[in-house]
PDB file of N, CA and C in Angstrom:
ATOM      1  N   UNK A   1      98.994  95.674 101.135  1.00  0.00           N
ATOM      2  CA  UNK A   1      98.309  95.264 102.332  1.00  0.00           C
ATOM      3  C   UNK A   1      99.217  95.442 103.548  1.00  0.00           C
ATOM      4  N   UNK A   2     100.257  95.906 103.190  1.00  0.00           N
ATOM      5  CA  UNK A   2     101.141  96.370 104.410  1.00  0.00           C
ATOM      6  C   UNK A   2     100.359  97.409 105.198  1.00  0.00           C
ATOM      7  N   UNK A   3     100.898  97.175 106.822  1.00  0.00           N
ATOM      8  CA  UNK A   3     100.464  98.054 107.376  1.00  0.00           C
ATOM      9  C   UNK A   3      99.149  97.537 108.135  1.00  0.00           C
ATOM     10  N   UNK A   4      98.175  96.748 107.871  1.00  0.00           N
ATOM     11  CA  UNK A   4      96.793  95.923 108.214  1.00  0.00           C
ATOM     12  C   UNK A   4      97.370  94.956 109.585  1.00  0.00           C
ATOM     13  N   UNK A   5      98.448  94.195 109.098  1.00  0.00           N
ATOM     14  CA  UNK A   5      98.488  93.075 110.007  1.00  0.00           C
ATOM     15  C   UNK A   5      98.440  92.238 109.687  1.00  0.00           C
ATOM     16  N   UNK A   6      98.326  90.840 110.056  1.00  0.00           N
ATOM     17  CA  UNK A   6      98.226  89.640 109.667  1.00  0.00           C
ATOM     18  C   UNK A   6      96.419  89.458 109.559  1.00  0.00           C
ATOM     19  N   UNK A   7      96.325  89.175 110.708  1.00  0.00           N
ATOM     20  CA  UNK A   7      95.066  89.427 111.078  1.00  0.00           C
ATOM     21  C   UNK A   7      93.974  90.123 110.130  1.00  0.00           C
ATOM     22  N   UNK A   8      94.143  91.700 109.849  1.00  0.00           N
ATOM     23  CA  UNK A   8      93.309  92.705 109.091  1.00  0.00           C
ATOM     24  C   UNK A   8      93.874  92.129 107.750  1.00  0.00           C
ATOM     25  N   UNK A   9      95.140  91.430 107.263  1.00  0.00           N
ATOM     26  CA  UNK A   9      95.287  90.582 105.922  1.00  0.00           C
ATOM     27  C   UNK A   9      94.065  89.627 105.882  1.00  0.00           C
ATOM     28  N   UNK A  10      94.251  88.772 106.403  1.00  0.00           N
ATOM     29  CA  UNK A  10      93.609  87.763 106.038  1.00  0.00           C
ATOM     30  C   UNK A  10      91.550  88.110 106.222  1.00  0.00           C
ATOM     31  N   UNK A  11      91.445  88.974 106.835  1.00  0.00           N
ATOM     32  CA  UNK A  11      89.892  89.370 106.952  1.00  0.00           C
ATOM     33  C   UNK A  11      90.070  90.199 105.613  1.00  0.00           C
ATOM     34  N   UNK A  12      90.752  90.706 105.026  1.00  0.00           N
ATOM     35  CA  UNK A  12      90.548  91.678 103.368  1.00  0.00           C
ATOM     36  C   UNK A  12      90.190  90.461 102.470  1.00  0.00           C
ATOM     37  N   UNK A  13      91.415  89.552 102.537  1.00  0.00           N
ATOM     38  CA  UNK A  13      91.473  88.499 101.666  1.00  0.00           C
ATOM     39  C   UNK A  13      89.984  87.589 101.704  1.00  0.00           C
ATOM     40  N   UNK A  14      89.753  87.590 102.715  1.00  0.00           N
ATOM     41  CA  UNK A  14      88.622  86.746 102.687  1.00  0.00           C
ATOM     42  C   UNK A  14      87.365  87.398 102.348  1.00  0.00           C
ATOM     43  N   UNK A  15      87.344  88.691 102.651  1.00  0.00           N
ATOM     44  CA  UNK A  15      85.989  89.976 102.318  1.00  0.00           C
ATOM     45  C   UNK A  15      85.946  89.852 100.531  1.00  0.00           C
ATOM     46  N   UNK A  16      87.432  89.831 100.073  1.00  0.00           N
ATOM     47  CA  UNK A  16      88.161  90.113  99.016  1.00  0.00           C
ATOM     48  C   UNK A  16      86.918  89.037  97.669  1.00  0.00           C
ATOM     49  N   UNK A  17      87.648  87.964  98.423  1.00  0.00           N
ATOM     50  CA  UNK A  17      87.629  86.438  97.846  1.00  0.00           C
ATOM     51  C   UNK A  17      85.518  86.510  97.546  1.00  0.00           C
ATOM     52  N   UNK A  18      85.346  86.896  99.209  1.00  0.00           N
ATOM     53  CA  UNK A  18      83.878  86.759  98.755  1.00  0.00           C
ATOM     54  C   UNK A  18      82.933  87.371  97.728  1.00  0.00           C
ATOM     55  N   UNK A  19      83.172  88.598  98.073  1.00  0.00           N
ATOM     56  CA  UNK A  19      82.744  89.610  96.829  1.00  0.00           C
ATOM     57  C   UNK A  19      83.266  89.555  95.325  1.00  0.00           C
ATOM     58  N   UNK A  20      84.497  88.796  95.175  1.00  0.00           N
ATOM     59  CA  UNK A  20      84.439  88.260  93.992  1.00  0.00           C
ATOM     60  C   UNK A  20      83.829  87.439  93.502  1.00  0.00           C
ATOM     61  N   UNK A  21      83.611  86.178  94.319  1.00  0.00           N
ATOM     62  CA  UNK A  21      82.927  84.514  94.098  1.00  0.00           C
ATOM     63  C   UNK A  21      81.393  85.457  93.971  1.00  0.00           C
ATOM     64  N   UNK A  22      80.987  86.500  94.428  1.00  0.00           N
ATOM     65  CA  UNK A  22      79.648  86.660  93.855  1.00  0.00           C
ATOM     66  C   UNK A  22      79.135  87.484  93.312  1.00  0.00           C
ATOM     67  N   UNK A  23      79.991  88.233  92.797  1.00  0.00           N
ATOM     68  CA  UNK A  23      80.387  89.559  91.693  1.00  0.00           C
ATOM     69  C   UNK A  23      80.125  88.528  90.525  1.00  0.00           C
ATOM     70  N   UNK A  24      81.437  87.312  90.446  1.00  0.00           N
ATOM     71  CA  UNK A  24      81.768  86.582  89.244  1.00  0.00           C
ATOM     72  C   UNK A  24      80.973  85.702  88.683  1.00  0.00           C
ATOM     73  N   UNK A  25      80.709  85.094  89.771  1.00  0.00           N
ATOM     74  CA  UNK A  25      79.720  83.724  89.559  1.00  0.00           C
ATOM     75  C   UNK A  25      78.696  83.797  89.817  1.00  0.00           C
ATOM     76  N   UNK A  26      78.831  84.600  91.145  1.00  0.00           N
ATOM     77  CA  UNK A  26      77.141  84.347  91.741  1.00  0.00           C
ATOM     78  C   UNK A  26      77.031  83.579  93.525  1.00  0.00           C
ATOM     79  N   UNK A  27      77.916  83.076  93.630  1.00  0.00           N
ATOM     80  CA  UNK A  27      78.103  82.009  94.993  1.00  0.00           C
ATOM     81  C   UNK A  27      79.765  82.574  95.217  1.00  0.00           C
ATOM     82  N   UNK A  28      79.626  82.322  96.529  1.00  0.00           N
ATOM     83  CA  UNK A  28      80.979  81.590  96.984  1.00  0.00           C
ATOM     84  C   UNK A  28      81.892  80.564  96.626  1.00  0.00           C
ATOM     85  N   UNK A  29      83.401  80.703  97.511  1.00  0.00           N
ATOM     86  CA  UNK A  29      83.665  78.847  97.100  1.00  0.00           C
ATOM     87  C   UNK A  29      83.688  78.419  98.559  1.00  0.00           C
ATOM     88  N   UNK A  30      83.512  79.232  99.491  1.00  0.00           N
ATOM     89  CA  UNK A  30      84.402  78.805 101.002  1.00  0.00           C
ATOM     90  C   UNK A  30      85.125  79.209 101.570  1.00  0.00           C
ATOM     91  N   UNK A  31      85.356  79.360 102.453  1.00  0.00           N
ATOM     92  CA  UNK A  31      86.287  80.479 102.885  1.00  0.00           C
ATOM     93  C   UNK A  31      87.587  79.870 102.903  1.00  0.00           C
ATOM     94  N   UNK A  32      87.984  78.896 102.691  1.00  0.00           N
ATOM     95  CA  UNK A  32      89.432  78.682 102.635  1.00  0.00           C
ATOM     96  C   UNK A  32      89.978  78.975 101.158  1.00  0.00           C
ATOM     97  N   UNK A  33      88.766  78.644 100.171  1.00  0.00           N
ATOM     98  CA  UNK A  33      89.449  79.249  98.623  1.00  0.00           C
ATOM     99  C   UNK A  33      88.598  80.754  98.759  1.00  0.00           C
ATOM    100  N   UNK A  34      87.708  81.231  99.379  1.00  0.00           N
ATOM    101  CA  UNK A  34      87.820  82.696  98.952  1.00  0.00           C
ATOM    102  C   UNK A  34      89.385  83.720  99.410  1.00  0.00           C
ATOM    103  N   UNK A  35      89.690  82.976 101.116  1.00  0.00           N
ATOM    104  CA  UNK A  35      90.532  83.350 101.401  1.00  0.00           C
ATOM    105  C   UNK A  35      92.041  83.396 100.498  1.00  0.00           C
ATOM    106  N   UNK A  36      92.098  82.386  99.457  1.00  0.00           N
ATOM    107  CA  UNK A  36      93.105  82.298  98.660  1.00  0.00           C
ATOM    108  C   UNK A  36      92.831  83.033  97.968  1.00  0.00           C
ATOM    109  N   UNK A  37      91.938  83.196  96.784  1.00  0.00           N
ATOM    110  CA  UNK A  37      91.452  83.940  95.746  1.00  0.00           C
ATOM    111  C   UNK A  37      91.555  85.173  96.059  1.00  0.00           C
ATOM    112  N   UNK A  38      90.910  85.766  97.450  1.00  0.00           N
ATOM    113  CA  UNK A  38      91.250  87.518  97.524  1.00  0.00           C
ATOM    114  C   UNK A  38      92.842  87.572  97.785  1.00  0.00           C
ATOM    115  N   UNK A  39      93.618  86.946  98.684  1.00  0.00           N
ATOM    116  CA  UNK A  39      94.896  86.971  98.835  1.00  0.00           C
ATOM    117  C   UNK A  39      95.746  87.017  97.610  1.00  0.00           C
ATOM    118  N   UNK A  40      95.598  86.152  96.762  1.00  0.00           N
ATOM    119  CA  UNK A  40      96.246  86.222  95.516  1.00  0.00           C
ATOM    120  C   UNK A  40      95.464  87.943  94.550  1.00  0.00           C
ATOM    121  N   UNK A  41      94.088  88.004  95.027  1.00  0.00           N
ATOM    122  CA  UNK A  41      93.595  88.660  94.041  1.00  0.00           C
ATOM    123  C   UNK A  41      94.205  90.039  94.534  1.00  0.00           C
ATOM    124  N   UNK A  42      95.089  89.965  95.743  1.00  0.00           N
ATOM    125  CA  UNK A  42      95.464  91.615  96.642  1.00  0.00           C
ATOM    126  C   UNK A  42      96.423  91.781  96.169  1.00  0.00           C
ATOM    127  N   UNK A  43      97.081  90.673  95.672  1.00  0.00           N
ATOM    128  CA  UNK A  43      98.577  91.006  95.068  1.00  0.00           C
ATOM    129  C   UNK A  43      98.723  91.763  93.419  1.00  0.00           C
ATOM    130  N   UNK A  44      97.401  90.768  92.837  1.00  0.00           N
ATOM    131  CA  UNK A  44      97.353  91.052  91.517  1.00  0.00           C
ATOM    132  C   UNK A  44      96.688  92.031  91.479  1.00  0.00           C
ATOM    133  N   UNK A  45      95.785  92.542  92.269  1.00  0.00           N
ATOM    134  CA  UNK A  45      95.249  94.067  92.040  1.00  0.00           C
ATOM    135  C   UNK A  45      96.234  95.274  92.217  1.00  0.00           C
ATOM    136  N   UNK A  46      97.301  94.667  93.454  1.00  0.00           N
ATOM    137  CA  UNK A  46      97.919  95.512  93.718  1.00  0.00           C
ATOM    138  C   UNK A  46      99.017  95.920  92.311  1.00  0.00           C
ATOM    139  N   UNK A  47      99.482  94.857  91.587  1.00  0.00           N
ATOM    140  CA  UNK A  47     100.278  94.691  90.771  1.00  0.00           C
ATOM    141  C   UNK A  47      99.786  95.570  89.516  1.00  0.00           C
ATOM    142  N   UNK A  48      98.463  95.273  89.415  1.00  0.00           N
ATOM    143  CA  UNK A  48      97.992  95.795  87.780  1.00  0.00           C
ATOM    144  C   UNK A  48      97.459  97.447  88.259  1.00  0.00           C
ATOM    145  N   UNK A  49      97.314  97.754  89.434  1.00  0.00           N
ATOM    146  CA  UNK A  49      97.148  99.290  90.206  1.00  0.00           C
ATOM    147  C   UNK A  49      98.500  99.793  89.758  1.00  0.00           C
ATOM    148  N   UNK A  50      99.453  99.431  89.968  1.00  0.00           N
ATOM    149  CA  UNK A  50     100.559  99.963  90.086  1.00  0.00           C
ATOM    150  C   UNK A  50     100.984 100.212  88.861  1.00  0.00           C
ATOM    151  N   UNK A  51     100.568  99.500  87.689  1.00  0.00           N
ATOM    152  CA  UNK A  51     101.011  99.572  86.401  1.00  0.00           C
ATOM    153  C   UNK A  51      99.892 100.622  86.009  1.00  0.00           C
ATOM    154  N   UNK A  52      98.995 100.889  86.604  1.00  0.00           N
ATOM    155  CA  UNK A  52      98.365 101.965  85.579  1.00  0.00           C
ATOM    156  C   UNK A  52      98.369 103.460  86.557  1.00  0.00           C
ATOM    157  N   UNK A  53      99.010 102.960  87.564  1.00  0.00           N
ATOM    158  CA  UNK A  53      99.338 104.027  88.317  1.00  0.00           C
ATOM    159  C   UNK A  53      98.394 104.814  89.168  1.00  0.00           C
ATOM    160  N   UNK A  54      97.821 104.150  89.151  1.00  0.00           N
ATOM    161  CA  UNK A  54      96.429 103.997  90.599  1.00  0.00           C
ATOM    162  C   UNK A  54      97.124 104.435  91.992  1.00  0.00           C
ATOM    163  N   UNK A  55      96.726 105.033  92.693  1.00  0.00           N
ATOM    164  CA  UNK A  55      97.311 104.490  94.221  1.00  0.00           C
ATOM    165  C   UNK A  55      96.239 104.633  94.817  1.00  0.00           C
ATOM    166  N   UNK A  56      95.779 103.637  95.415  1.00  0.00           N
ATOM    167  CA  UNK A  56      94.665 103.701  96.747  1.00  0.00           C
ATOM    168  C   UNK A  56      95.061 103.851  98.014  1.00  0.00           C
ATOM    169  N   UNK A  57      94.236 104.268  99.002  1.00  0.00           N
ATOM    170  CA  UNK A  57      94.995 103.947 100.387  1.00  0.00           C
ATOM    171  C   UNK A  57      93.590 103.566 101.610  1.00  0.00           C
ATOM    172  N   UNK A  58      93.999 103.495 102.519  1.00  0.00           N
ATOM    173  CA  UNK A  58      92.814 102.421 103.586  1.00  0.00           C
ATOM    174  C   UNK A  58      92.501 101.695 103.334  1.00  0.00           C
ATOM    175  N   UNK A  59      91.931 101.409 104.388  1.00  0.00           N
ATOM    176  CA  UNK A  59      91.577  99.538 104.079  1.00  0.00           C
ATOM    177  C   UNK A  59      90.212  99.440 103.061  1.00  0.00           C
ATOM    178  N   UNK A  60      88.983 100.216 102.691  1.00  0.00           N
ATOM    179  CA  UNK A  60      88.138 100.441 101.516  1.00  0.00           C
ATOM    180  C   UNK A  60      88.854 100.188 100.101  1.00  0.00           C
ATOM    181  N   UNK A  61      90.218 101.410 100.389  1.00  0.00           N
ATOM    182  CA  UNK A  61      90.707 101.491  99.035  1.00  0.00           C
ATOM    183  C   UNK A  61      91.747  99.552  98.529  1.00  0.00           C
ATOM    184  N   UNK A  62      91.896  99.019  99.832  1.00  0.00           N
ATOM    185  CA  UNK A  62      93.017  97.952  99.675  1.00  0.00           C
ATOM    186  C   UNK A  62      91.659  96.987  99.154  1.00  0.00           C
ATOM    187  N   UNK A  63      90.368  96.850  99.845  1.00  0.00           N
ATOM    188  CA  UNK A  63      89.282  95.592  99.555  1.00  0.00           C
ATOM    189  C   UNK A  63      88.844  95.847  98.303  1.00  0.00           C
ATOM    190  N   UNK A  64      88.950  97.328  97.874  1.00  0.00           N
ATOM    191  CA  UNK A  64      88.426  97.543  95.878  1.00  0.00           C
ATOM    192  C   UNK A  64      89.455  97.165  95.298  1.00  0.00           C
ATOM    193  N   UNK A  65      90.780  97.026  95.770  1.00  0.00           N
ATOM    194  CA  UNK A  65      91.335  96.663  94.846  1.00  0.00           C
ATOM    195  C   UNK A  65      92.179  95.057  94.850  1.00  0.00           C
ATOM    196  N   UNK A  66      91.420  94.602  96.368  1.00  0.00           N
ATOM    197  CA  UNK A  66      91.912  93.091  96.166  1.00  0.00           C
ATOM    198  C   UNK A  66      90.515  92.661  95.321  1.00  0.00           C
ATOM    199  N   UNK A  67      89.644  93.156  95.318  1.00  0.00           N
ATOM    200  CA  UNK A  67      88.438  92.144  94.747  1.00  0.00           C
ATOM    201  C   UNK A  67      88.282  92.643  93.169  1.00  0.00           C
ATOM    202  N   UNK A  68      89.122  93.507  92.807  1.00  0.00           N
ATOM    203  CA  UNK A  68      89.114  93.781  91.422  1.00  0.00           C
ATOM    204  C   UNK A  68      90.121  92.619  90.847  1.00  0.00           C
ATOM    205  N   UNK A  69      91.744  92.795  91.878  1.00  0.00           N
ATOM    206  CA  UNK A  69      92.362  91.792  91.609  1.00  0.00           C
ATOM    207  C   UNK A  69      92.046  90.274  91.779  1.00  0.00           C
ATOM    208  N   UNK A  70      90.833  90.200  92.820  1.00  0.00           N
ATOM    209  CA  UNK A  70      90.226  88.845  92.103  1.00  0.00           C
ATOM    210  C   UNK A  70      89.149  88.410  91.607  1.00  0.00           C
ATOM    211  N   UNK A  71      88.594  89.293  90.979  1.00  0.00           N
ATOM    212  CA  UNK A  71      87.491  88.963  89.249  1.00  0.00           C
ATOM    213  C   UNK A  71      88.536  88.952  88.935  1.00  0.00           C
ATOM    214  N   UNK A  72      90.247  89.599  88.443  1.00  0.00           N
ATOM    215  CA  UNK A  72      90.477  89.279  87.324  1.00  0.00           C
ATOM    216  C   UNK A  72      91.094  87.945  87.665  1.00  0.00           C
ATOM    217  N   UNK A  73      91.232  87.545  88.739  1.00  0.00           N
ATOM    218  CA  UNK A  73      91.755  86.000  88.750  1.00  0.00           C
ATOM    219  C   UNK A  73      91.027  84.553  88.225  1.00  0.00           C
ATOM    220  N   UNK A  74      89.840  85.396  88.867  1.00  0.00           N
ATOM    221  CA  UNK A  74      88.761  84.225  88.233  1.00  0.00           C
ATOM    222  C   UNK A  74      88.288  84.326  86.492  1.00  0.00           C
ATOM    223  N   UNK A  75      88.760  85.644  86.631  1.00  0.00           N
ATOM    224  CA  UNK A  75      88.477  85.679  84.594  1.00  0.00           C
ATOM    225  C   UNK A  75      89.270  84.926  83.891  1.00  0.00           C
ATOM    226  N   UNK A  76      90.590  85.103  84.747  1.00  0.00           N
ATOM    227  CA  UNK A  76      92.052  84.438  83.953  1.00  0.00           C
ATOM    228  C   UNK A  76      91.631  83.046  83.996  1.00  0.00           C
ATOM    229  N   UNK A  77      91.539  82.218  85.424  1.00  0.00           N
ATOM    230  CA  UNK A  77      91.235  80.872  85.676  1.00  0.00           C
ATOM    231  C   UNK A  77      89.956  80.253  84.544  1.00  0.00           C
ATOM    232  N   UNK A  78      89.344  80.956  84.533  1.00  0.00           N
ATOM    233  CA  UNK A  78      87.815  80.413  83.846  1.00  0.00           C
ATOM    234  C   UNK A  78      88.696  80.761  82.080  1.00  0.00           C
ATOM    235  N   UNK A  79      89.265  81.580  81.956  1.00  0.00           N
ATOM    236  CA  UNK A  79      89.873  81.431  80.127  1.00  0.00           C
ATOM    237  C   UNK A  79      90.777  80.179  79.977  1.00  0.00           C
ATOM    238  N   UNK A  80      91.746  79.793  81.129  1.00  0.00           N
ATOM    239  CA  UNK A  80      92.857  78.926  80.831  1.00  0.00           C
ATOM    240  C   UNK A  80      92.129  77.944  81.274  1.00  0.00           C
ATOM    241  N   UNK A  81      91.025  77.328  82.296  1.00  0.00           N
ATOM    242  CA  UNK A  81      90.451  76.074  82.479  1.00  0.00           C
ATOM    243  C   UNK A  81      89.003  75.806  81.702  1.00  0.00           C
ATOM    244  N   UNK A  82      88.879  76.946  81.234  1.00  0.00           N
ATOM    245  CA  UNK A  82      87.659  76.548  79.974  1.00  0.00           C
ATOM    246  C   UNK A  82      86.343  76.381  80.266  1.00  0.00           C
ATOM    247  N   UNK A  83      86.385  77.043  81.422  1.00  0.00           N
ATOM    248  CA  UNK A  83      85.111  76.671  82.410  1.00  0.00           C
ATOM    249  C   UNK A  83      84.356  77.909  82.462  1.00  0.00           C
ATOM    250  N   UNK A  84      83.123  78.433  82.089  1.00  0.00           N
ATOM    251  CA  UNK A  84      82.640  79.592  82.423  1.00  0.00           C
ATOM    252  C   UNK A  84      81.942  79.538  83.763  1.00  0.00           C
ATOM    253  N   UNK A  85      82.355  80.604  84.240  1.00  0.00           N
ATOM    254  CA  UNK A  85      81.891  80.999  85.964  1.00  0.00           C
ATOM    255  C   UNK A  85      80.196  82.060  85.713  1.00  0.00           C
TER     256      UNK A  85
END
């Protein structure tokens, strides 16, 4: 997400967060936990991209792959808290 800004960060994260909460579940949570959820989910997309050797680029390619990285956050969360989403 380098390169965006602070600003163009936190509008991915939150685009991020949303389209996961309704990819996953179906709803939102809010924008202060979608905003977490895509933020974390930009890192972990970015992380598991990098391991399979993906490279995306623009801001399209950074929001597919924060909101991939957060379904898988919410997949992880919903296995370790036992909760289906």
């Amino acid at each position: 997400m380098m390169g965006l800004g602070l600003l163009g960060t936190i509008i991915i994260g939150i685009l991020a967060g949303f389209f996961a909460g309704k990819i996953f579940q179906g709803r939102g949570f809010g924008l202060v936990v979608n905003l977490i959820v895509g933020l974390i989910g930009a890192l972990l997309g970015g992380w598991l991209f990098g391991l399979l050797g993906v490279n995306v680029g623009g801001v399209i390619g950074v929001l597919i792959t924060a909101t991939i990285g957060a379904i898988v956050l919410l997949w992880i969360v919903s296995l370790v808290g036992g909760r289906r989403y």
